[in-house]
Protein backbone atom coordinates (compact mmCIF):
# COMPACT_ATOMS: atom_id res chain seq x y z
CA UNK A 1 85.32 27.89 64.65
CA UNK A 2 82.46 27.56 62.55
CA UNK A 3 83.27 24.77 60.68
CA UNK A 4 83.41 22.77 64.13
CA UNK A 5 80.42 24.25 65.64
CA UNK A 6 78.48 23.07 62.12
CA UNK A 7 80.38 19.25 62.45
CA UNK A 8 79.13 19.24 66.52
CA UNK A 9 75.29 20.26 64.91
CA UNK A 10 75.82 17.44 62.46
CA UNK A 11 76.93 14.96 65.43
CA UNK A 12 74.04 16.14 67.55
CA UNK A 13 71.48 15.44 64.97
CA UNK A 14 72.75 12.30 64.26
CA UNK A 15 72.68 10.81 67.51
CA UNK A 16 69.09 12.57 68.55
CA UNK A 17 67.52 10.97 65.38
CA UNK A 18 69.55 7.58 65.99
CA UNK A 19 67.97 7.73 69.93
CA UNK A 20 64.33 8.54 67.91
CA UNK A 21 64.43 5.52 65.79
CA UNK A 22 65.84 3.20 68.05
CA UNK A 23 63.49 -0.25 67.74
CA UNK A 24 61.15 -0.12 70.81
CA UNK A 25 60.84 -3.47 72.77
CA UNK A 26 57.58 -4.66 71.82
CA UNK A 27 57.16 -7.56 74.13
CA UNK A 28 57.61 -4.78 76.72
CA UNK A 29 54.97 -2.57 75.46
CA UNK A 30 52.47 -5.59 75.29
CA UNK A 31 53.29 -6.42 78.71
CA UNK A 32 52.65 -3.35 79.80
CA UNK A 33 49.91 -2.27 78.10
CA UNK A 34 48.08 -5.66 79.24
CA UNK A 35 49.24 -4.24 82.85
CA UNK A 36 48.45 -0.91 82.71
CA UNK A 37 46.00 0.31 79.77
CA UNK A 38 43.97 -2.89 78.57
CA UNK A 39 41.23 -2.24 81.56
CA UNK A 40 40.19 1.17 79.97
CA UNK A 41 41.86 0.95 76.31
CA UNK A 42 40.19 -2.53 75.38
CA UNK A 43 42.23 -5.74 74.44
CA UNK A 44 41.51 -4.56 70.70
CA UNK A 45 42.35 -0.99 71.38
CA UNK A 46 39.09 -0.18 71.51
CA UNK A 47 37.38 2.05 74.76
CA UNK A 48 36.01 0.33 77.26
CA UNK A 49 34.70 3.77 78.88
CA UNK A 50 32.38 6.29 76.86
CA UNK A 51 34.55 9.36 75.66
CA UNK A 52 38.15 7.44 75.56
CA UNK A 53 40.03 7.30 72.45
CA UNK A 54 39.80 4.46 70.02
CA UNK A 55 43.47 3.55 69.07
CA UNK A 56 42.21 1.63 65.87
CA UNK A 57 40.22 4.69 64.31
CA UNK A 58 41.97 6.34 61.77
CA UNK A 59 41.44 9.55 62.69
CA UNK A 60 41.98 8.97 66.66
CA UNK A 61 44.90 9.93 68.79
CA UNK A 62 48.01 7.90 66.73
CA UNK A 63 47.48 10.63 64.19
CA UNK A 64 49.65 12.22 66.44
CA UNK A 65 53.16 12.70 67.15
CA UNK A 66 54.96 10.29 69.83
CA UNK A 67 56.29 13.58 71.73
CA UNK A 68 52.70 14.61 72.50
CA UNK A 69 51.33 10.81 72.86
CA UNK A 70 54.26 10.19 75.65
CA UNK A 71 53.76 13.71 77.38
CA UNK A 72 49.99 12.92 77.39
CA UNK A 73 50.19 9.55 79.21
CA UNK A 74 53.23 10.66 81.40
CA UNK A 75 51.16 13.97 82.69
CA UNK A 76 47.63 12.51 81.79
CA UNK A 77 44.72 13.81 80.14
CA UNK A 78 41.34 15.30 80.90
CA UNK A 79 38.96 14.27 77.83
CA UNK A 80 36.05 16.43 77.32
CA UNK A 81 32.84 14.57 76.81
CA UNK A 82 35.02 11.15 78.80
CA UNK A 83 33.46 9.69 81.63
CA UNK A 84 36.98 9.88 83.34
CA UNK A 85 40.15 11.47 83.20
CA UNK A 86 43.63 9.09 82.27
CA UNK A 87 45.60 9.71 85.59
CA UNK A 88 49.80 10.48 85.09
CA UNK A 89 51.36 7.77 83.43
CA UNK A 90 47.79 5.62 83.66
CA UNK A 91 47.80 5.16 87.28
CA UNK A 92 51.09 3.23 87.35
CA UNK A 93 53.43 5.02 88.90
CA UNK A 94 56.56 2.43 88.25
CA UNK A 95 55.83 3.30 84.21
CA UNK A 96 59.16 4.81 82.67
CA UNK A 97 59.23 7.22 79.64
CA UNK A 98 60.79 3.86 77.71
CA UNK A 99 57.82 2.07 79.31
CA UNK A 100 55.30 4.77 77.56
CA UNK A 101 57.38 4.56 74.14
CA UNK A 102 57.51 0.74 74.08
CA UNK A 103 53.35 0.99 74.72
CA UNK A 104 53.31 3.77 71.83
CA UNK A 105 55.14 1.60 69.62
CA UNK A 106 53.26 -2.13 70.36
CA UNK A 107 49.71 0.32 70.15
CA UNK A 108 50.71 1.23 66.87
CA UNK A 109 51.81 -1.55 65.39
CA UNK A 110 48.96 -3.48 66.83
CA UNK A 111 46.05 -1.42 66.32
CA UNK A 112 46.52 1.62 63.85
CA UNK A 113 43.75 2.13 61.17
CA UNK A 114 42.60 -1.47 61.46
C-alpha cells in the first residue's frame, strides 16, 4: 500500500508541475493586457497613476511568485500610498485565471528588469 500511495504522489507532482510550466499564450496576454491593464499599467509597464507598481523595476511586484501575482489581480489590491485601488480581476469581469496567467507571463517577458 505504500509503495502505490508514494507512485500516486509521484504522478500528482508530475502532472501539477507539467500544468505550472505549461507555455502561456502570449498573444493572449498582450491582447489582454492592451484591453484591460495598459490604461493604468502604461504601454511600457510603467504607472500611469502615482503609487501603482512599475512592472519594469527590478525590485517591483514580478519579484514575486505567479500564485500571489494571479490571486492579487483576481481579488485586487489596495496599494498604500496609490491614488486608487486595482478592482477584482482589473475591472474586467470576463478575465479568466488563464487570462491573468497569460498577462503574468507576456508582463514578464515584456517588461522585467528592463
Amino acid at each position: 500500500m505504500k509503495k502505490q500511495t508514494a507512485i500516486s504522489l509521484i504522478v500528482i507532482s508530475a502532472f501539477s508541475v507539467a500544468a505550472q510550466a505549461a507555455p502561456r499564450d502570449l498573444v493572449n496576454g498582450k491582447e489582454k493586457y492592451e484591453e484591460t491593464c495598459i490604461a493604468c499599467h502604461g504601454e511600457n509597464g510603467k504607472p500611469t497613476i502615482p503609487g501603482l507598481p512599475d512592472f519594469t523595476s527590478r525590485t517591483g511586484p514580478l519579484k514575486k511568485g505567479n500564485s500571489a501575482l494571479v490571486k492579487s489581480v483576481m481579488e485586487g489590491v489596495d496599494r498604500p500610498g496609490a491614488d486608487m485601488a486595482m478592482p477584482p480581476l482589473g475591472g474586467n469581469p470576463d478575465l479568466t485565471e488563464d487570462d491573468v496567467r497569460d498577462i503574468l507571463s507576456y508582463i514578464r517577458k515584456t517588461f522585467k528588469g528592463k
